[in-house]
Protein backbone atom coordinates (compact mmCIF):
# COMPACT_ATOMS: atom_id res chain seq x y z
CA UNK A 1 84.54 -44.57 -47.98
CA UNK A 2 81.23 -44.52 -46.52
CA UNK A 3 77.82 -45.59 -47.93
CA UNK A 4 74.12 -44.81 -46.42
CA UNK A 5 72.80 -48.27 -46.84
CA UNK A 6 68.92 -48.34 -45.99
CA UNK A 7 69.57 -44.55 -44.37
CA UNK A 8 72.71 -45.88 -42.34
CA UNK A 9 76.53 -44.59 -42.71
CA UNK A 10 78.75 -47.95 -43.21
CA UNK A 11 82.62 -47.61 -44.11
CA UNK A 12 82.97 -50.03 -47.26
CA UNK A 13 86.56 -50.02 -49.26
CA UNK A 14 87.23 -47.51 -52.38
CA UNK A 15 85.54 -49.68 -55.47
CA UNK A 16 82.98 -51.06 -53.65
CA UNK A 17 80.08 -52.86 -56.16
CA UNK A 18 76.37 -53.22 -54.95
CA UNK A 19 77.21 -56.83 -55.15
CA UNK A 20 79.98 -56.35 -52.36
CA UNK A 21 77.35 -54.05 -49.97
CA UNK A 22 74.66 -56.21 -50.36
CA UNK A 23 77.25 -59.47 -49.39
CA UNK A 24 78.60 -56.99 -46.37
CA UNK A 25 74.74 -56.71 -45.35
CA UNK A 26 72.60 -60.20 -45.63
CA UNK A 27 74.00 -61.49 -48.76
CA UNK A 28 72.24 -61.73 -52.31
CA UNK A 29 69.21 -63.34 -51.94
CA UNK A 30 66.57 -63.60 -54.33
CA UNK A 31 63.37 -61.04 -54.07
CA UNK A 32 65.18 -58.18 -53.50
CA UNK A 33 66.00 -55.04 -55.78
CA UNK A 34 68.74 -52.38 -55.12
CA UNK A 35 68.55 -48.66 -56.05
CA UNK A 36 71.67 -46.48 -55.75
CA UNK A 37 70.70 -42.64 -55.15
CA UNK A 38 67.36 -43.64 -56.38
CA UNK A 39 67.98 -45.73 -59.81
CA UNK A 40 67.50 -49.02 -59.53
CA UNK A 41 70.18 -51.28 -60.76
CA UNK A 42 69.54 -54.23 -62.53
CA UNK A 43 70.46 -58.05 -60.98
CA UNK A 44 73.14 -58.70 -63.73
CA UNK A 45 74.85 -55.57 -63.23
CA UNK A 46 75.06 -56.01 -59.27
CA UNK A 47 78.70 -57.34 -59.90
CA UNK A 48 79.96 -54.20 -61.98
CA UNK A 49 78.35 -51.23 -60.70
CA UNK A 50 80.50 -49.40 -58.65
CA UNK A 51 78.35 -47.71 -55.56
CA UNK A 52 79.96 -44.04 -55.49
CA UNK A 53 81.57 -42.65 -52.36
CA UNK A 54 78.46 -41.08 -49.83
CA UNK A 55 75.83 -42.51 -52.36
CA UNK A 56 72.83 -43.91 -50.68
CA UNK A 57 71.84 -47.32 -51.51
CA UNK A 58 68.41 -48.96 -50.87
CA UNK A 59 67.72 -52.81 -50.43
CA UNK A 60 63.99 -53.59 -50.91
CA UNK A 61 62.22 -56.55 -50.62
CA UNK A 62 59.37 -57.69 -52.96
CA UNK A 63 56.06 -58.09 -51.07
CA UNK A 64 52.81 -59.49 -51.99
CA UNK A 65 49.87 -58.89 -50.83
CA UNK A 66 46.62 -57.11 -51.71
C-alpha cells in the first residue's frame, strides 16, 4: 500500500504501524512527533496504530528557538 510520508508516495506492507514508517524512514529518535492525516499520535501508541492505506503521515521535529 502506499503512504505520503512528509508529502512523498512510499509503498509500505498492508498493516503498516507509524512505528514501522518512521523505522523505514530515519528510525525513532527522540524530538520528533508524528501526525497521521493531521492527528497527532501519541509516542506510546507509535507501536499499535495502524497508518491507513493512502493516509498522509507527517514527521516533525521539535525546534527551539525564539
Amino acid at each position: 500500500m502506499e503512504i505520503k510520508v512528509n508529502g512523498e508516495w512510499t509503498e509500505f506492507p498492508d498493516g503498516a504501524t507509524v512505528a514501522d514508517v518512521l523505522d523505514a524512514t530515519g528510525g525513532q529518535r527522540p524530538g520528533i512527533a508524528v501526525a497521521v492525516d493531521g492527528v497527532v499520535v501519541r509516542r506510546a501508541d507509535w507501536p499499535a496504530t495502524a497508518v491507513p492505506k493512502g493516509a498522509g503521515v507527517d514527521v516533525l521535529t521539535a525546534v527551539q528557538g525564539g
